[in-house]
Protein backbone atom coordinates (compact mmCIF):
# COMPACT_ATOMS: atom_id res chain seq x y z
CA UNK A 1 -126.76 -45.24 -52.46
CA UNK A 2 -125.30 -47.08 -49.41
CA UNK A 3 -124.34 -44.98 -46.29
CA UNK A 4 -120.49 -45.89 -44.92
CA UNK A 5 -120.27 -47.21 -41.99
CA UNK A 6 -116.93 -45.49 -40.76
CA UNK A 7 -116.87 -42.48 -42.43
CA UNK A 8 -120.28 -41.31 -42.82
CA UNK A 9 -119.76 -40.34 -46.38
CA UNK A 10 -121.81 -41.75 -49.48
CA UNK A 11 -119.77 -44.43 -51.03
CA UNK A 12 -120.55 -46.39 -54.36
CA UNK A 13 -122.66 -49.55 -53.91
CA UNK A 14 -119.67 -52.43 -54.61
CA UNK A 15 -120.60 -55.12 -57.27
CA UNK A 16 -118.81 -58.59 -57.25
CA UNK A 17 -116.39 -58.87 -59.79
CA UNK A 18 -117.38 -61.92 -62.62
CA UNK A 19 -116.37 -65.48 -61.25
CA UNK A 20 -115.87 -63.83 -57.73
CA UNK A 21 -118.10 -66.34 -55.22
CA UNK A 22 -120.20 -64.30 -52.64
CA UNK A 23 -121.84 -65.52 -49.62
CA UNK A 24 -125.91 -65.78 -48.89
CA UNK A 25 -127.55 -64.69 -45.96
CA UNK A 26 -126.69 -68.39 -44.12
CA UNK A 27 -123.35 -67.89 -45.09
CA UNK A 28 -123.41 -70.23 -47.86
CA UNK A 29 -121.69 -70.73 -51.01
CA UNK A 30 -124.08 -70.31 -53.65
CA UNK A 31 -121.89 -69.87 -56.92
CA UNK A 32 -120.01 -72.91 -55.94
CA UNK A 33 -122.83 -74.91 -56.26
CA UNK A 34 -123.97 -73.28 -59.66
CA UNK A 35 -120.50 -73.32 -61.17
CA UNK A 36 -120.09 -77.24 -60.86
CA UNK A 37 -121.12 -79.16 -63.74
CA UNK A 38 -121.89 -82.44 -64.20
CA UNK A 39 -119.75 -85.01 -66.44
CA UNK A 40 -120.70 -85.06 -70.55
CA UNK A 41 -122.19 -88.53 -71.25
CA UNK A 42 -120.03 -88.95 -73.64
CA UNK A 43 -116.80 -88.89 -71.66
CA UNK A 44 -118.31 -91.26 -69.34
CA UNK A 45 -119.34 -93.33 -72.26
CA UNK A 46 -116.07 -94.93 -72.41
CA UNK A 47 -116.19 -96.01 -68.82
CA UNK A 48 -119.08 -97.66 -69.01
CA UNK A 49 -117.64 -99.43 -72.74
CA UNK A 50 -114.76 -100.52 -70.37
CA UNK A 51 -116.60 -101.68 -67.39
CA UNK A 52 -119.12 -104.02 -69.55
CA UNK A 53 -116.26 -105.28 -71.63
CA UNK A 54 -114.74 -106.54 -68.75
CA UNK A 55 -117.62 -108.06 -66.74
CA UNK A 56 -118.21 -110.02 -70.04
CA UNK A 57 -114.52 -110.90 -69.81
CA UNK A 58 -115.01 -112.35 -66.72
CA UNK A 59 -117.92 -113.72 -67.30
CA UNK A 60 -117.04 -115.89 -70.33
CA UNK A 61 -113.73 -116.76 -68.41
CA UNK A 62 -115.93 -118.19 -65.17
CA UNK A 63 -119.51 -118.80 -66.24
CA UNK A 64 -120.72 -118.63 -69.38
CA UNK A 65 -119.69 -118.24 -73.21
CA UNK A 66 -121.44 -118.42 -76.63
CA UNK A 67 -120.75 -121.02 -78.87
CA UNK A 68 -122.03 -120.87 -82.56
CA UNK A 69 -123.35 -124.19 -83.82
CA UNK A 70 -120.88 -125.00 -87.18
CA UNK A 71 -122.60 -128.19 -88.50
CA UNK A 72 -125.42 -130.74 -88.65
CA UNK A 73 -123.70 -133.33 -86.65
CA UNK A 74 -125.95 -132.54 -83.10
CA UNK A 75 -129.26 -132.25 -85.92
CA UNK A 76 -132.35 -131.90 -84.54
CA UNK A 77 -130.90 -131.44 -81.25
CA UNK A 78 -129.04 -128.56 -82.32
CA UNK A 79 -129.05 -126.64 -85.25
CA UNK A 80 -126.49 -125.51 -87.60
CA UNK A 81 -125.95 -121.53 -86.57
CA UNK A 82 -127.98 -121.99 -83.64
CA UNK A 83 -125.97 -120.12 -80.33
CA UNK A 84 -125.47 -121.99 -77.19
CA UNK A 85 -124.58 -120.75 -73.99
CA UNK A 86 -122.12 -122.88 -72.27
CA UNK A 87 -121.69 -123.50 -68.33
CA UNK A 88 -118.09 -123.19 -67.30
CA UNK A 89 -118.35 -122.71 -64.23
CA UNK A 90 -119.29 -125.69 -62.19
CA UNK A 91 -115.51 -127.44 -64.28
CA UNK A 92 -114.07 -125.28 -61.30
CA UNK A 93 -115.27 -126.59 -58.86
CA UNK A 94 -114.18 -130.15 -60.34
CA UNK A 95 -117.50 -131.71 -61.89
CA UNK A 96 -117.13 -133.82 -64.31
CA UNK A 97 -118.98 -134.67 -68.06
CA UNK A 98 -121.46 -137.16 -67.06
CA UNK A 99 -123.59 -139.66 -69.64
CA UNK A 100 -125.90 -137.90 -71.36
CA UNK A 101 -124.87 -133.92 -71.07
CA UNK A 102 -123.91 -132.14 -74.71
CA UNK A 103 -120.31 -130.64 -74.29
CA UNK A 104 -117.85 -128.87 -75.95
CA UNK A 105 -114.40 -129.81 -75.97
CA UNK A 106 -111.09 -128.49 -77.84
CA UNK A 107 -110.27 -130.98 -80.37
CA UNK A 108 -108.28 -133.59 -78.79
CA UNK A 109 -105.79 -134.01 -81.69
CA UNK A 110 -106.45 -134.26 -85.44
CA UNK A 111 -110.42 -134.93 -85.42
CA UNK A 112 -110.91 -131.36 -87.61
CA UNK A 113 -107.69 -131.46 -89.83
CA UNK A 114 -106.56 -128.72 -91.62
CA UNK A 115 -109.46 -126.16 -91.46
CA UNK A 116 -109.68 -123.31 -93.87
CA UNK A 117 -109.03 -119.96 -92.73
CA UNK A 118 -111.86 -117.65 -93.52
CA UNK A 119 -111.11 -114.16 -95.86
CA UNK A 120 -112.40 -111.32 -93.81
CA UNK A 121 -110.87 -107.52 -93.69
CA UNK A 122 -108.82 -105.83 -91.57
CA UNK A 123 -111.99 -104.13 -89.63
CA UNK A 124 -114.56 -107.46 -89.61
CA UNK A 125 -111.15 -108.95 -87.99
CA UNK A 126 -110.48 -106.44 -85.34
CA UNK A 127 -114.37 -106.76 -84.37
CA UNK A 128 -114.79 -110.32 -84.89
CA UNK A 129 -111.80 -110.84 -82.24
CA UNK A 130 -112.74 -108.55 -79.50
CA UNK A 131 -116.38 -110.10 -79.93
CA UNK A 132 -114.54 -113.40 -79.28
CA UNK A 133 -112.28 -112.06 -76.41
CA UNK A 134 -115.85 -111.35 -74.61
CA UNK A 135 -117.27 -114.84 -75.28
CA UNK A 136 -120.28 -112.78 -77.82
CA UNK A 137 -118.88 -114.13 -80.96
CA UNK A 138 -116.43 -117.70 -81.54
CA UNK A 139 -113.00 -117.02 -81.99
CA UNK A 140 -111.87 -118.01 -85.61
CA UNK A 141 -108.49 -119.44 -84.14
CA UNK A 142 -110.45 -122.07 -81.71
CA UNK A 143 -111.08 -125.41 -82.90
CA UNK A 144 -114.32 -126.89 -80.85
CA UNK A 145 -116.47 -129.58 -81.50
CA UNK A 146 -120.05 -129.51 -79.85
CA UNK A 147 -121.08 -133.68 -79.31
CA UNK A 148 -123.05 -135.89 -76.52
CA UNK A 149 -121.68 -137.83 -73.98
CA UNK A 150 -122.29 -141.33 -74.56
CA UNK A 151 -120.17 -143.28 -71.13
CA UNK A 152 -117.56 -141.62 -68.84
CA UNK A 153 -114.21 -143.53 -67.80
CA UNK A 154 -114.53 -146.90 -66.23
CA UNK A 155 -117.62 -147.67 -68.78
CA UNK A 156 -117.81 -150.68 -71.51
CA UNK A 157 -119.31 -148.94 -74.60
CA UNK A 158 -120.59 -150.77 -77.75
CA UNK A 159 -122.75 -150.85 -80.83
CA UNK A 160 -123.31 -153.42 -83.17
CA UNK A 161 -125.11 -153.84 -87.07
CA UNK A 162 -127.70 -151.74 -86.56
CA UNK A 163 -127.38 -150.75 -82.57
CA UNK A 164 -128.88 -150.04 -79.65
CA UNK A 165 -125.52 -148.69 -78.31
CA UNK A 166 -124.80 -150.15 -75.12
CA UNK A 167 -123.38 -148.70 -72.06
CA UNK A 168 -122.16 -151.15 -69.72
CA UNK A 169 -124.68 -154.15 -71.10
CA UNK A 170 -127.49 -151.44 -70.94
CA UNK A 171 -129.10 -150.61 -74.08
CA UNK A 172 -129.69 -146.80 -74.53
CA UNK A 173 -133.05 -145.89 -75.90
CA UNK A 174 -131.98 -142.55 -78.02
CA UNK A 175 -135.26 -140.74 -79.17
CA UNK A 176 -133.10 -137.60 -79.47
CA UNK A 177 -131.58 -139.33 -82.49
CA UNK A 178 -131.80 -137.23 -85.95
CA UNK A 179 -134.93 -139.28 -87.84
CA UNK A 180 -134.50 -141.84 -89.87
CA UNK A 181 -130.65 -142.27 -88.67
CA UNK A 182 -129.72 -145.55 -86.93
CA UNK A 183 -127.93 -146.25 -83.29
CA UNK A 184 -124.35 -147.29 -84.90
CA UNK A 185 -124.61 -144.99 -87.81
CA UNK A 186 -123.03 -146.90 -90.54
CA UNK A 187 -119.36 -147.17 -87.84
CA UNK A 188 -120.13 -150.44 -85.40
CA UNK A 189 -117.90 -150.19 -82.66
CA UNK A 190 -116.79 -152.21 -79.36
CA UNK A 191 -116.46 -153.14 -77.01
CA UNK A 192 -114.76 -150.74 -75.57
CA UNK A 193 -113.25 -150.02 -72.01
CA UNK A 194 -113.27 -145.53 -71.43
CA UNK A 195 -109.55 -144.90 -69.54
CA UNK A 196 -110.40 -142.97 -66.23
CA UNK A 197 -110.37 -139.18 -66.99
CA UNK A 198 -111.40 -139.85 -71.23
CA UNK A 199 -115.30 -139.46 -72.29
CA UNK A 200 -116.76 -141.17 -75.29
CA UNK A 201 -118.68 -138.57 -77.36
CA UNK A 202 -121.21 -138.73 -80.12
CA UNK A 203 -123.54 -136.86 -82.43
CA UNK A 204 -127.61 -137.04 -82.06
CA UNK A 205 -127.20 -136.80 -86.08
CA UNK A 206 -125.21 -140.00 -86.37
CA UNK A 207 -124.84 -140.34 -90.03
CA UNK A 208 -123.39 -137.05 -90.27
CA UNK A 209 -120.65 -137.13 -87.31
CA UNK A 210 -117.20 -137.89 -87.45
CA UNK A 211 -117.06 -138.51 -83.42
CA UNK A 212 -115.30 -140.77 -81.45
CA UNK A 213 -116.37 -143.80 -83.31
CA UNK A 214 -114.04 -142.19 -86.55
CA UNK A 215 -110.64 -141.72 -84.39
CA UNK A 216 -110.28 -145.23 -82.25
CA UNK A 217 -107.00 -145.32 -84.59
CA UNK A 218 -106.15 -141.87 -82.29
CA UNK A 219 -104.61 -142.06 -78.86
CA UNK A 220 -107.57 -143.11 -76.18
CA UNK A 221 -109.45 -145.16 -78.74
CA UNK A 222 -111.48 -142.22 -79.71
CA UNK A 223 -111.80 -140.85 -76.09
CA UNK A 224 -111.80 -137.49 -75.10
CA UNK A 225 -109.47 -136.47 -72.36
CA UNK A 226 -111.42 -134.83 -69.61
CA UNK A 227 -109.11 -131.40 -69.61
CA UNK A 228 -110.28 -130.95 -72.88
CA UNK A 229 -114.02 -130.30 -71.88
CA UNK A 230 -114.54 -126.72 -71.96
CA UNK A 231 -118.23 -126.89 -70.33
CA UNK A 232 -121.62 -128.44 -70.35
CA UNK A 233 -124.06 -126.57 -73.26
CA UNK A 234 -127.35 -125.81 -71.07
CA UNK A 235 -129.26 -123.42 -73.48
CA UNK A 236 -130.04 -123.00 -76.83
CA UNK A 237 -129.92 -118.51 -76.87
CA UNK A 238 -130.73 -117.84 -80.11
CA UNK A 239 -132.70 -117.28 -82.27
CA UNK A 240 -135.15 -116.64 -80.07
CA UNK A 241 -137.67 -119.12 -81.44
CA UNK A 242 -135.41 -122.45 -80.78
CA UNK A 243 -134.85 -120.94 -77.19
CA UNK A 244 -134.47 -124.78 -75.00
CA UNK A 245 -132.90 -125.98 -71.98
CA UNK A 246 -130.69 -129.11 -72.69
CA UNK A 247 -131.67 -131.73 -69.93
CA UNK A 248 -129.74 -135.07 -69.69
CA UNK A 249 -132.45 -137.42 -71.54
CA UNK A 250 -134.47 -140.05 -69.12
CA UNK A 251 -132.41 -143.01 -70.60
CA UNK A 252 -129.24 -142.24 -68.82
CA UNK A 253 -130.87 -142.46 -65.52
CA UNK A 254 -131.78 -146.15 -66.21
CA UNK A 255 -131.44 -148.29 -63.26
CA UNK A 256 -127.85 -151.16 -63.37
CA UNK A 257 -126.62 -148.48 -66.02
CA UNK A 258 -123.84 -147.66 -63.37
CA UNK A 259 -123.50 -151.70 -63.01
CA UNK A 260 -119.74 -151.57 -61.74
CA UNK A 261 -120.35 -148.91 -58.88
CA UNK A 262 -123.39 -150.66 -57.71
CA UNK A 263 -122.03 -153.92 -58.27
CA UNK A 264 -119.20 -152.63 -55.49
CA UNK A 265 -121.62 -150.62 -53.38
CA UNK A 266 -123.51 -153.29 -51.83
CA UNK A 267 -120.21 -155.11 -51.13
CA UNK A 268 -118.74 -151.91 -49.12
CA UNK A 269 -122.23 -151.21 -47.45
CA UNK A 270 -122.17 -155.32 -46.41
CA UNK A 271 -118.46 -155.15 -45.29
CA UNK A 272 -118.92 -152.23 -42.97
CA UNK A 273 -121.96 -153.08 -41.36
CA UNK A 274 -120.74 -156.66 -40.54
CA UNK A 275 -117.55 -154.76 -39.18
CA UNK A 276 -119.53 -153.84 -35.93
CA UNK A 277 -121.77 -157.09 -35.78
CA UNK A 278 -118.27 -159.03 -35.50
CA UNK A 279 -116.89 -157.02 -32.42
CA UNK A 280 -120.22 -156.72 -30.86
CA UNK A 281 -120.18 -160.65 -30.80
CA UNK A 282 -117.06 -161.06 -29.85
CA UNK A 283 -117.13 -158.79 -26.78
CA UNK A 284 -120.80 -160.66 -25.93
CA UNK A 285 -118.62 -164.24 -25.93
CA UNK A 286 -115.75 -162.79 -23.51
CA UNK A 287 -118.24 -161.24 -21.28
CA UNK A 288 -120.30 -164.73 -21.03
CA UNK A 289 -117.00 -166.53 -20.59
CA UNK A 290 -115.50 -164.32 -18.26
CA UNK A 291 -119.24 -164.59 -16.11
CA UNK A 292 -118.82 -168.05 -16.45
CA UNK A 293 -115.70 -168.27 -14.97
CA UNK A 294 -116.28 -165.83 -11.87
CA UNK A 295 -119.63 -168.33 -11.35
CA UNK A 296 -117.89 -171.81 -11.03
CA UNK A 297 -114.77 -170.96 -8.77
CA UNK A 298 -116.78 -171.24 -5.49
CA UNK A 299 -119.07 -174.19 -6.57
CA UNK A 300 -115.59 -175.92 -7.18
CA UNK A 301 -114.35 -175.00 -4.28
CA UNK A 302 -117.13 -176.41 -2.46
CA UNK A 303 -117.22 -179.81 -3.71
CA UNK A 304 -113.85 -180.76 -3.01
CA UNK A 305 -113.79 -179.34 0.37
CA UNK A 306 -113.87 -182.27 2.62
């Protein structure tokens, strides 16, 4: 029994009622603390769905994105069904395809035809194009060819009988060709001048790839417009056991290969530097005549003074 305090009579003990919070002996609030729960998993489940769905968004927009390998033409490069991750990044900050990389590009106009749409359901579509939207899956709408650069714009390309190609009067030596296949394929072309901003594009597996030599009847020649790029491929993801980089083979770094820009470099480099040699002669022949002036006056004027 508890005494009162006031009126000195016995009073019942009082109990909390439920739910009521009571204070400790510090004064704190320890129901509060009980009576908070944390958040089910599964209602933050979603959230987290969300947030990964849209840093892979993001990330296939800006970086990176998968690309499924649909044919033989890159063979044994690439395989077919092999999955590629594709740099799209460094397009934004305005590189440019250079000799030797393995791109994909939209189809510039024509080079697949008519493709035939693929029967799936009404659930294998729904996931198939949300797998696509995140750049885990290629979207069945998208029409992308996967091929190797062979010259950039301002280059001479050519390939005759039975090759090598030549870029620029510089024979390529291709040992990432698909055995047995032959520079020129069974298609000789050239030569052939690349408009600035076009690429000229072509399969390792050249008996099996309708490239650029197929469509010079096309717009460009067979050239690829530049804004059609989508990125440089720079690894092969999966399956795991074909995991590779994809460097830019030796051949392309050939010295003369890039015979008009050093053809016009040494000219620019020859023109500035005699720029200053010029002026720094000139000044040296006004100061030596201007010396010799200011010396003779008062000889002169000696001699004829009588």
């Amino acid at each position: 029994m508890a005494v009162g305090a006031r009126t000195g009579q016995d009073e019942p003990e009082e109990r909390p009622e439920d739910g009521e919070r009571h204070e400790d002996a510090d004064g704190g609030e320890d129901g509060a603390v009980k009576g908070k729960k944390q958040r089910s998993f599964w209602k933050e489940l979603p959230i987290l769905i969300g947030i990964a769905l849209l840093l892979a968004l993001l990330i296939k927009t800006f970086l990176l994105q998968a690309f499924s390998i649909p044919s033989d033409s890159m063979q044994n490069t690439l395989q077919r069904g092999d999955r590629v991750l594709v740099d799209k990044l460094t397009p934004w900050f305005g590189s440019e395809p250079e000799r030797g990389e393995v791109v994909v590009f939209h189809d510039p106009g024509r080079w697949l035809g008519e493709m035939p749409e693929t029967e799936s359901g009404p659930v294998a579509s729904a996931v198939r194009n949300v797998l696509s939207a995140v750049g885990l899956m290629p979207s069945a709408e998208d029409k992308d060819l996967i091929k190797r650069v062979i010259g950039v714009g301002g280059d001479t390309v050519e390939c005759k009988k039975t090759g090598p190609v030549e870029v620029n009067g510089k024979a390529l030596d291709e040992t990432y060709l698909h055995p047995g296949d032959t520079p020129c394929g069974d298609k000789e072309f050239g030569p052939i001048k690349i408009p600035e901003d076009r690429i000229w594009v072509m399969g390792d597996h050249r008996q099996n790839s309708l490239d650029s030599r197929y469509h010079q009847d096309l717009p460009g020649n067979g050239t690829v417009p530049v804004d059609e790029v989508v990125g440089r491929a720079v690894v092969v993801a999966w399956p795991l056991d074909r995991w590779s980089t994809l460097p830019v083979p030796d051949t392309f770094d050939q010295r003369g290969l890039n015979a008009v820009a050093a053809g016009a470099a040494p000219a620019a480099l020859g023109f500035a530097g005699a720029v200053p040699l010029v002026l720094w002669r000139r000044r040296r022949l006004l100061a030596r005549d201007a010396g010799g002036a200011a010396g003779t006056s008062p000889l002169t004027a000696s001699v004829r003074r009588p």
